[in-house]
PDB file of N, CA and C in Angstrom:
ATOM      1  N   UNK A   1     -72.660 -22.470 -83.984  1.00  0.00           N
ATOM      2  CA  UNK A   1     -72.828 -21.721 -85.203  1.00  0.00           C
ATOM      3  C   UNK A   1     -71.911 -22.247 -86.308  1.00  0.00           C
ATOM      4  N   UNK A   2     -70.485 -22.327 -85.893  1.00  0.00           N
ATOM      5  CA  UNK A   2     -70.126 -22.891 -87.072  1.00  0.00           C
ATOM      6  C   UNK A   2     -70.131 -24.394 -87.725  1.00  0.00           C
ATOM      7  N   UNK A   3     -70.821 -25.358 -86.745  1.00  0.00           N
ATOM      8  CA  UNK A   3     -71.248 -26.593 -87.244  1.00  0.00           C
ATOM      9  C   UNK A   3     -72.236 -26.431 -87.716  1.00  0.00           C
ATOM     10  N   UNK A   4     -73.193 -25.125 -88.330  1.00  0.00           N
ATOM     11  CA  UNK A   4     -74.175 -24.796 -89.143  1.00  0.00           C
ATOM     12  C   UNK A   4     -73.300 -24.561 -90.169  1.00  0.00           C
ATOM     13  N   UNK A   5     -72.632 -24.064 -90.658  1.00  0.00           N
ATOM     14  CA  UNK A   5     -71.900 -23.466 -91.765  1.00  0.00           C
ATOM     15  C   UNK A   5     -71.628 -21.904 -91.595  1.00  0.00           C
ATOM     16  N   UNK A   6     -71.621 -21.715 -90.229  1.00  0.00           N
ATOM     17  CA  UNK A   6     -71.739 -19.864 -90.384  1.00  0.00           C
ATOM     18  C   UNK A   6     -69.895 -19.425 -89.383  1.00  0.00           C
ATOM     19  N   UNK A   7     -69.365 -18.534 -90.341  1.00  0.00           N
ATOM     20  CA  UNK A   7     -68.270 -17.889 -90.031  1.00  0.00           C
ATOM     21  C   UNK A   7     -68.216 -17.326 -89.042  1.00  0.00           C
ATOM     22  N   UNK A   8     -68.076 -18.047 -87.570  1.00  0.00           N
ATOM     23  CA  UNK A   8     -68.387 -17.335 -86.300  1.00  0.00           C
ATOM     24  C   UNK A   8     -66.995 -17.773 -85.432  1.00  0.00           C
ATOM     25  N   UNK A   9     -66.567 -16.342 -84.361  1.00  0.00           N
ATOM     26  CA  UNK A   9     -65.362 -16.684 -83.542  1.00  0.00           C
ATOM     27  C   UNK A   9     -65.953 -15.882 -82.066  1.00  0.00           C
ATOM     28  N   UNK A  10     -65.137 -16.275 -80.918  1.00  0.00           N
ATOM     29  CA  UNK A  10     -65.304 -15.939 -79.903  1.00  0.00           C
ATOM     30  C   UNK A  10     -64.327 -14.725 -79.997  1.00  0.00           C
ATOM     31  N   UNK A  11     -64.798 -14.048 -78.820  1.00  0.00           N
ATOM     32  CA  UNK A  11     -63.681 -12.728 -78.967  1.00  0.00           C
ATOM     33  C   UNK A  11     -63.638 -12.656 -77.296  1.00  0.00           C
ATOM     34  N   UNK A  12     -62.692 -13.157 -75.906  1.00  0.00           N
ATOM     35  CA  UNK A  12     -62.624 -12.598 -74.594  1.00  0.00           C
ATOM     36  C   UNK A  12     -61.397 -12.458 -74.379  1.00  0.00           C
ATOM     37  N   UNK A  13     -61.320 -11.433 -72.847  1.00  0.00           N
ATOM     38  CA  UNK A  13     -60.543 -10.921 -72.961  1.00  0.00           C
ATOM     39  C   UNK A  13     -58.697 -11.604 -72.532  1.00  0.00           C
ATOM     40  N   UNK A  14     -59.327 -12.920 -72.286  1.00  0.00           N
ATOM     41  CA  UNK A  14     -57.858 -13.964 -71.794  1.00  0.00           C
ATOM     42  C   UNK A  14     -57.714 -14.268 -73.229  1.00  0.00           C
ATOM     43  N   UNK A  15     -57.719 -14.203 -74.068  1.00  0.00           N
ATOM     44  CA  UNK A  15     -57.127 -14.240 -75.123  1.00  0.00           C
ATOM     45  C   UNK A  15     -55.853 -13.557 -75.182  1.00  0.00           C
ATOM     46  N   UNK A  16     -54.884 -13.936 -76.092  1.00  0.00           N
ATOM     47  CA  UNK A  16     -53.498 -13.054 -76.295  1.00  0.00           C
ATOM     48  C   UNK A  16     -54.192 -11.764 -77.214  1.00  0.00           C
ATOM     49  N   UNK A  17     -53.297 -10.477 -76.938  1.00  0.00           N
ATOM     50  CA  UNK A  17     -53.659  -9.457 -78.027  1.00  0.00           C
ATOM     51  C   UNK A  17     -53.587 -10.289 -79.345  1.00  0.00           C
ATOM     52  N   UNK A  18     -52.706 -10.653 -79.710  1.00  0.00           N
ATOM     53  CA  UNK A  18     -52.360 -10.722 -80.744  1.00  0.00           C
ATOM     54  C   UNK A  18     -53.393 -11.699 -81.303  1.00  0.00           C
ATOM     55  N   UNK A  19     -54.254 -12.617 -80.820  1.00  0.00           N
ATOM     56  CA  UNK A  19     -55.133 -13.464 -81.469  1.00  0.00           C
ATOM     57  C   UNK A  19     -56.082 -12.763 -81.474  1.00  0.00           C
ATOM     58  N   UNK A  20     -56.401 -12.017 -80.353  1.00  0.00           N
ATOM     59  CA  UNK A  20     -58.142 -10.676 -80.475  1.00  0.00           C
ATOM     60  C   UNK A  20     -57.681  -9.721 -81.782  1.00  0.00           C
ATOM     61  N   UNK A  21     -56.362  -9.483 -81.797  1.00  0.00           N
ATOM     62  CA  UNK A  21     -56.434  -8.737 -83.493  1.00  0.00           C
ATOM     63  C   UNK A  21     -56.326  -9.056 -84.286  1.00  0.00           C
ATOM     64  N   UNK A  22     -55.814 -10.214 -84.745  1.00  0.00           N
ATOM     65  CA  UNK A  22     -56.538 -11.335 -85.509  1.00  0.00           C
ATOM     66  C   UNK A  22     -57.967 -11.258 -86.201  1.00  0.00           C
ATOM     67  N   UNK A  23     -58.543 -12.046 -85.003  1.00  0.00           N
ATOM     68  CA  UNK A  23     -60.162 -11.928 -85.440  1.00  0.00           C
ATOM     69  C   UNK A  23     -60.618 -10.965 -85.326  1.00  0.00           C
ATOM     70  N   UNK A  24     -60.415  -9.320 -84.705  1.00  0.00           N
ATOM     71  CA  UNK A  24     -61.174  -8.311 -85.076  1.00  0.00           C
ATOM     72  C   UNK A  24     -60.763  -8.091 -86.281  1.00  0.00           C
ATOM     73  N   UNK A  25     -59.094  -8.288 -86.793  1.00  0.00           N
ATOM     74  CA  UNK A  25     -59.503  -8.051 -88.346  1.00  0.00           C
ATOM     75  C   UNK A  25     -60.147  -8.942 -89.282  1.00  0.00           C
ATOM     76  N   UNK A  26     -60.451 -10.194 -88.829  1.00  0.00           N
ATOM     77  CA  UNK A  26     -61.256 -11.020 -90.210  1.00  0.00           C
ATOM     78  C   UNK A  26     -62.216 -10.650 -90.078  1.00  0.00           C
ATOM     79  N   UNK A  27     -63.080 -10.057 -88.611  1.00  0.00           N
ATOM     80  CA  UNK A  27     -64.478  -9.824 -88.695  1.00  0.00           C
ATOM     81  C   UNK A  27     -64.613  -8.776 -89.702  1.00  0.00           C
ATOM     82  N   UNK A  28     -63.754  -7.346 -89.330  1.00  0.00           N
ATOM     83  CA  UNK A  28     -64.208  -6.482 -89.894  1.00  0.00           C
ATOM     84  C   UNK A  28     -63.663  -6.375 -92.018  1.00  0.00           C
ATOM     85  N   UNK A  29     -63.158  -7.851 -91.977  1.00  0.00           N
ATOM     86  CA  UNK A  29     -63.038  -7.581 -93.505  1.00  0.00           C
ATOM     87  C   UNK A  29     -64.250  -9.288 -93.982  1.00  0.00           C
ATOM     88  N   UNK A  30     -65.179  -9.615 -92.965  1.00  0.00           N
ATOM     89  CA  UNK A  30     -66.071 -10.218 -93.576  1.00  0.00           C
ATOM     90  C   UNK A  30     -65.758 -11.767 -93.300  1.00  0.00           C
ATOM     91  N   UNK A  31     -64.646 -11.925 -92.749  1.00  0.00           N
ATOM     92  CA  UNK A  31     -64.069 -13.519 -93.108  1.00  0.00           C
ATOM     93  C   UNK A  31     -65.227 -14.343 -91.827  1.00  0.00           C
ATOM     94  N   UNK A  32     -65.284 -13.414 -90.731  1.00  0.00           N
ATOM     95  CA  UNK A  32     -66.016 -14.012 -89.899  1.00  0.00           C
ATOM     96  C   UNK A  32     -67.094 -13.217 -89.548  1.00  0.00           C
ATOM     97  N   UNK A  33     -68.626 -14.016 -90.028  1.00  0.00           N
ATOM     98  CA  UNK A  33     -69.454 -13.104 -89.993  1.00  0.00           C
ATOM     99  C   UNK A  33     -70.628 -13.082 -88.881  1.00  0.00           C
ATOM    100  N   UNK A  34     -70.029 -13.635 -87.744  1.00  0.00           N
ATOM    101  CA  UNK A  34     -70.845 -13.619 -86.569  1.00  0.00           C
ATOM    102  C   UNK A  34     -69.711 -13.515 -85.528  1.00  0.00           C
ATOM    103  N   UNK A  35     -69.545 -12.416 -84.419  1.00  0.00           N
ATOM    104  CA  UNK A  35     -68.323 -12.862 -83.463  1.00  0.00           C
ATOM    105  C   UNK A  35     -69.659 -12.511 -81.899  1.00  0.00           C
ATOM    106  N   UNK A  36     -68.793 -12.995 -81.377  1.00  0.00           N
ATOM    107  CA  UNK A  36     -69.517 -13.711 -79.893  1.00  0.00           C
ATOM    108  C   UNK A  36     -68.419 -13.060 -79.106  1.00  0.00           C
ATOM    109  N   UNK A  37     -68.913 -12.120 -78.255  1.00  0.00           N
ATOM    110  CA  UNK A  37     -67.828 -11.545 -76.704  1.00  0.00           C
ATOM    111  C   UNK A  37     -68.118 -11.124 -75.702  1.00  0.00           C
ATOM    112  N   UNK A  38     -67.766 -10.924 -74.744  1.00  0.00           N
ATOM    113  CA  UNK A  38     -67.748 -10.533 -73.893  1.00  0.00           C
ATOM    114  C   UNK A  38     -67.396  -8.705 -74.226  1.00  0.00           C
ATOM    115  N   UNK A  39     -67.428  -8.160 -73.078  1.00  0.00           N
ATOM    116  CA  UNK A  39     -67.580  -6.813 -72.324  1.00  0.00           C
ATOM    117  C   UNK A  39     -66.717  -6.148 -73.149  1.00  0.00           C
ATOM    118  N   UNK A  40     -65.515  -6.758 -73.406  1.00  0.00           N
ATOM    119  CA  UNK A  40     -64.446  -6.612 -73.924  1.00  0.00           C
ATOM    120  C   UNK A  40     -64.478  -5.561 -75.417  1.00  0.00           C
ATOM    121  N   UNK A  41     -65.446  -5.849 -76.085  1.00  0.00           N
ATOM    122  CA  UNK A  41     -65.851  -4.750 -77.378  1.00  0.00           C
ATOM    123  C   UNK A  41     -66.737  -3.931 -77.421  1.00  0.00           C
ATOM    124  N   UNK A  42     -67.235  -3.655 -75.884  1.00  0.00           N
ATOM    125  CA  UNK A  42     -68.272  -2.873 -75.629  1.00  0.00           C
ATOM    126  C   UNK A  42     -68.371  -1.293 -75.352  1.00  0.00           C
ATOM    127  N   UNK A  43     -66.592  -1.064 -75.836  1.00  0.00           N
ATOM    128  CA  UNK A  43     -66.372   0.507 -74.984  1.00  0.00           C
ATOM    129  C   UNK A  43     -65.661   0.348 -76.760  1.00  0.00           C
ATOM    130  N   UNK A  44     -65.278   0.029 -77.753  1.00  0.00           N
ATOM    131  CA  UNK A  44     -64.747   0.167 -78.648  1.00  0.00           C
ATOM    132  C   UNK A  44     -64.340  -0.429 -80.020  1.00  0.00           C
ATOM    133  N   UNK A  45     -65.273  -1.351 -80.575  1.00  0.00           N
ATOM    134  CA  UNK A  45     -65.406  -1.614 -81.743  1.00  0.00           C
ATOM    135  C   UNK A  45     -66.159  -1.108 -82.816  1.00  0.00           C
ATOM    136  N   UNK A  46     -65.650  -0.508 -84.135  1.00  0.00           N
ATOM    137  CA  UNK A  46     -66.489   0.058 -85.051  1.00  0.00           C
ATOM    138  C   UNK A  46     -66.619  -0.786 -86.743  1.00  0.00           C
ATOM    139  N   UNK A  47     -67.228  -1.231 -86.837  1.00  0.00           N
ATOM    140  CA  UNK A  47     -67.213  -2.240 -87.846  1.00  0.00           C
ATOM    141  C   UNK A  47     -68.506  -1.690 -88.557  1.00  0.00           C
ATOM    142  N   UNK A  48     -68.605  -0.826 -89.763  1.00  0.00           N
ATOM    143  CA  UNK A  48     -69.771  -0.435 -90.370  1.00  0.00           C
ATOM    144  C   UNK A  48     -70.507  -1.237 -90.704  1.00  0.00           C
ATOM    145  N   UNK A  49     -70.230  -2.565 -91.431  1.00  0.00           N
ATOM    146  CA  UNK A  49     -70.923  -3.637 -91.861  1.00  0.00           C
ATOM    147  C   UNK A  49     -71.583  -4.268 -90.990  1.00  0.00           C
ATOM    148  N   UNK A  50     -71.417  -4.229 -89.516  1.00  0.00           N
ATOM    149  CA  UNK A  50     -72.606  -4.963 -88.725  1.00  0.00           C
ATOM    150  C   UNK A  50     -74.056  -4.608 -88.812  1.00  0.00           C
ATOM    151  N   UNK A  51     -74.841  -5.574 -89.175  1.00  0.00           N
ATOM    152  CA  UNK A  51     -76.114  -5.482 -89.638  1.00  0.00           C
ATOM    153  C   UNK A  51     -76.878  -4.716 -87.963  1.00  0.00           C
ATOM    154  N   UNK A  52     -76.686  -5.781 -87.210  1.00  0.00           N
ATOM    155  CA  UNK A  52     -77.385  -5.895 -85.658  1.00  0.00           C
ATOM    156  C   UNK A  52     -76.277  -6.033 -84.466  1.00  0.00           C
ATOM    157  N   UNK A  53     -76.723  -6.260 -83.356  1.00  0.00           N
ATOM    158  CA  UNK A  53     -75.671  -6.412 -82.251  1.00  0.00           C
ATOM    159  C   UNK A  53     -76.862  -7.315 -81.064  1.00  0.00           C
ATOM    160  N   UNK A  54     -76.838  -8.274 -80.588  1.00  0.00           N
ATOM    161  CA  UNK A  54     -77.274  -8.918 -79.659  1.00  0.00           C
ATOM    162  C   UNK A  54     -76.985  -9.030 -78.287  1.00  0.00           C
ATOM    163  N   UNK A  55     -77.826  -7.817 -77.476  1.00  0.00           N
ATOM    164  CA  UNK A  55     -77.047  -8.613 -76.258  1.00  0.00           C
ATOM    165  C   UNK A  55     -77.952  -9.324 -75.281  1.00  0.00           C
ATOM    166  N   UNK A  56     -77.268 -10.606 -75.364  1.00  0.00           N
ATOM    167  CA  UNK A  56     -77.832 -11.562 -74.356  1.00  0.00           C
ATOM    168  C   UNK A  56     -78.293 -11.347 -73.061  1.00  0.00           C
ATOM    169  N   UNK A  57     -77.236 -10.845 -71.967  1.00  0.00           N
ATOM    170  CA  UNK A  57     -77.967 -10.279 -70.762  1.00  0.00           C
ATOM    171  C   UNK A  57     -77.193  -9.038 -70.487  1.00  0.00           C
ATOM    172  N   UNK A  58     -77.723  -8.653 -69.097  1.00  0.00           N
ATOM    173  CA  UNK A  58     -77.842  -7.158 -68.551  1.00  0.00           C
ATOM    174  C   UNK A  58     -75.910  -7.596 -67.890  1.00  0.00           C
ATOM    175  N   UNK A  59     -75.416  -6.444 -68.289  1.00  0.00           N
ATOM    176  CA  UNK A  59     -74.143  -6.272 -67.290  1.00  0.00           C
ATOM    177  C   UNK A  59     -74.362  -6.000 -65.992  1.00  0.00           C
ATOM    178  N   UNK A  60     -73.743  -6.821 -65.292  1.00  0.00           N
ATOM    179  CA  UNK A  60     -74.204  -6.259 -63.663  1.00  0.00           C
ATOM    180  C   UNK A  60     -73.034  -5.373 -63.155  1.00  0.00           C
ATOM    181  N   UNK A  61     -72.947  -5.032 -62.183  1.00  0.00           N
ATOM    182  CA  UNK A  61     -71.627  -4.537 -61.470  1.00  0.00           C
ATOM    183  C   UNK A  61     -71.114  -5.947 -60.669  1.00  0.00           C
ATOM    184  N   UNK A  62     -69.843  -5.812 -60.733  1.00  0.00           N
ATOM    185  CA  UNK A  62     -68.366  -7.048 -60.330  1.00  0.00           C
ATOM    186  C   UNK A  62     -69.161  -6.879 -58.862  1.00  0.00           C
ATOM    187  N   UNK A  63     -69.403  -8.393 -58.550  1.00  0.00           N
ATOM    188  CA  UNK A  63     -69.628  -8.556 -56.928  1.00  0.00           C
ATOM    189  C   UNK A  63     -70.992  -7.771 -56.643  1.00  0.00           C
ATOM    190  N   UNK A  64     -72.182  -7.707 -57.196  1.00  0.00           N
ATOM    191  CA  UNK A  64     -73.263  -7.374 -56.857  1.00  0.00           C
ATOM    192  C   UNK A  64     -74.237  -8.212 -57.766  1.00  0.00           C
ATOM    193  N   UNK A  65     -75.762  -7.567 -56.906  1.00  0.00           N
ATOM    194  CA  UNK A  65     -76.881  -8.090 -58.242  1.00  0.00           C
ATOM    195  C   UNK A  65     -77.710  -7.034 -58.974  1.00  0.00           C
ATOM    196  N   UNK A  66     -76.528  -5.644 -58.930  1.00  0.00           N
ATOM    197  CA  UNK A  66     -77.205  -4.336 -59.402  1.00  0.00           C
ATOM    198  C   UNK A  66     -76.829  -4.224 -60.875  1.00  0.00           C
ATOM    199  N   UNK A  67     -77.428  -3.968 -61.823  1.00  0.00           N
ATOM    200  CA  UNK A  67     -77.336  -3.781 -63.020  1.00  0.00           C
ATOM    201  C   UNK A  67     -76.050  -2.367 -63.277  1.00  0.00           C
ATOM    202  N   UNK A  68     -75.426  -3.300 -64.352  1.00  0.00           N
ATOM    203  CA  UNK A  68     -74.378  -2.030 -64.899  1.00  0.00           C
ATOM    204  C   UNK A  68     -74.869  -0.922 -65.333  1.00  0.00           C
ATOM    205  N   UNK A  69     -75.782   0.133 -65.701  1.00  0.00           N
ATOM    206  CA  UNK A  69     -76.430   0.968 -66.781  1.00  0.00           C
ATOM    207  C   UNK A  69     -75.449   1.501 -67.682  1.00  0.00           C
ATOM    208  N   UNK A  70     -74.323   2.099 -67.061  1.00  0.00           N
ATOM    209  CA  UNK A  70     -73.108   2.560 -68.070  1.00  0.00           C
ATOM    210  C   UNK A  70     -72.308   1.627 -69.020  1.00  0.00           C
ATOM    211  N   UNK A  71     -72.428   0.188 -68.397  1.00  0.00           N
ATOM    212  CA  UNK A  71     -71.788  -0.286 -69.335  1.00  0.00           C
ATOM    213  C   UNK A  71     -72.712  -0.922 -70.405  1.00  0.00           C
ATOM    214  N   UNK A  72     -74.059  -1.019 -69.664  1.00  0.00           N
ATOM    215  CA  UNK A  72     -75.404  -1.082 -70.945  1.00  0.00           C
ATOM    216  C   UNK A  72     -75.475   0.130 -71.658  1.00  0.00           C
ATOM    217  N   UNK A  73     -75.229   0.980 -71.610  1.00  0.00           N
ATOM    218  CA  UNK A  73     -75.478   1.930 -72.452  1.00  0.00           C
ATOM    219  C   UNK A  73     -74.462   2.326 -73.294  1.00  0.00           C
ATOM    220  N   UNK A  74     -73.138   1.536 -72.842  1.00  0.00           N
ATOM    221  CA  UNK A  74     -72.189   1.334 -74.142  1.00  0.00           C
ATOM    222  C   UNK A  74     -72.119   0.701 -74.924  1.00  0.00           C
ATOM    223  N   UNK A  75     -72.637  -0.314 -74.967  1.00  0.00           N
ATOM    224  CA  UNK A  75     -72.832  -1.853 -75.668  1.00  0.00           C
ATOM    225  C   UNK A  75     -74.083  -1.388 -76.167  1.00  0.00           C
ATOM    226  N   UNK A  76     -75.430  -0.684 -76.085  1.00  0.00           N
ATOM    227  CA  UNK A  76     -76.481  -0.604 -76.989  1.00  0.00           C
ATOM    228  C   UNK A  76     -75.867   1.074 -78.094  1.00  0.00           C
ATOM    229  N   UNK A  77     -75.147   1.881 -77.488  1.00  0.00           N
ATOM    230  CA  UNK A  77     -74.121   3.090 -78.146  1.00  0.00           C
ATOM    231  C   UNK A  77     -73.462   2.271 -79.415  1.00  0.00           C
ATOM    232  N   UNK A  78     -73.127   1.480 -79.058  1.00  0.00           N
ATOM    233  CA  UNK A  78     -72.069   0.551 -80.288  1.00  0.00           C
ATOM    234  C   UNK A  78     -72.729   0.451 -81.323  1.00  0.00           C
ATOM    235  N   UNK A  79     -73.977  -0.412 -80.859  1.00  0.00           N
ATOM    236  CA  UNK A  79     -75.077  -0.844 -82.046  1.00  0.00           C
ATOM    237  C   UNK A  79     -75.304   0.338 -82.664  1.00  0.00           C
ATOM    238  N   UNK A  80     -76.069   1.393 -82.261  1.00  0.00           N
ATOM    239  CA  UNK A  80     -76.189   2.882 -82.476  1.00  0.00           C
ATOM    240  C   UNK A  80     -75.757   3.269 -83.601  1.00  0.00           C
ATOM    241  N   UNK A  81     -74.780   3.149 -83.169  1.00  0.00           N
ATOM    242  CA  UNK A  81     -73.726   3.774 -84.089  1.00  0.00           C
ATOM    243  C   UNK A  81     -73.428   3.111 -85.894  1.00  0.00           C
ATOM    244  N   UNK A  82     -73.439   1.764 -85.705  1.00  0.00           N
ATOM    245  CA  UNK A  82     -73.347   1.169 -86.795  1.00  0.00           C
ATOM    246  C   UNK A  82     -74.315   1.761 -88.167  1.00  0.00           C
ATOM    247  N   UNK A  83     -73.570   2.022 -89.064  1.00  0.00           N
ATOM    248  CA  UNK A  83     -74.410   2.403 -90.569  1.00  0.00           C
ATOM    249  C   UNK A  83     -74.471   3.918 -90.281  1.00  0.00           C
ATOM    250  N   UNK A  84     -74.493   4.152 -89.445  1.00  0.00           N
ATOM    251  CA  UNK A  84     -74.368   6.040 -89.303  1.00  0.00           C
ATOM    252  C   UNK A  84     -73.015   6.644 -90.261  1.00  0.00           C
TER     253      UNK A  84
END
């Protein structure tokens, strides 16, 4: 994405705090306008300006091939929520 020209950062959770708050604050003041993560912002990011939210695949449960539903239904809650 950003060898297109588009303001995009990764966000997981081996990152230091201090660099994930970083880029949650450029996202949420616009500097970066696509972020990419993991699980990690799925129980708690609120950023009004997100247009959409994409999620790529189904959360499973750690060590199975059974689908998460709770933690899908936090991550589509997020989207939800946006512009409300």
């Amino acid at each position: 994405m950003t060898g297109e020209g588009i303001p995009a950062e990764k966000l997981i959770g081996e990152m230091e705090l201090k660099v994930r708050d970083k880029i949650i604050n450029e996202f949420r003041k616009t500097s970066i306008t696509s972020l990419i993560s993991t699980n990690l912002v799925a129980r708690g990011i609120d950023v009004p300006e997100v247009d959409f939210v994409i999620n790529y695949d189904v959360p499973y449960i750690v060590g199975s091939k059974l689908p998460d539903c709770a933690n899908f239904l936090h991550r589509v809650g997020r989207a939800g929520r946006f512009g409300t």
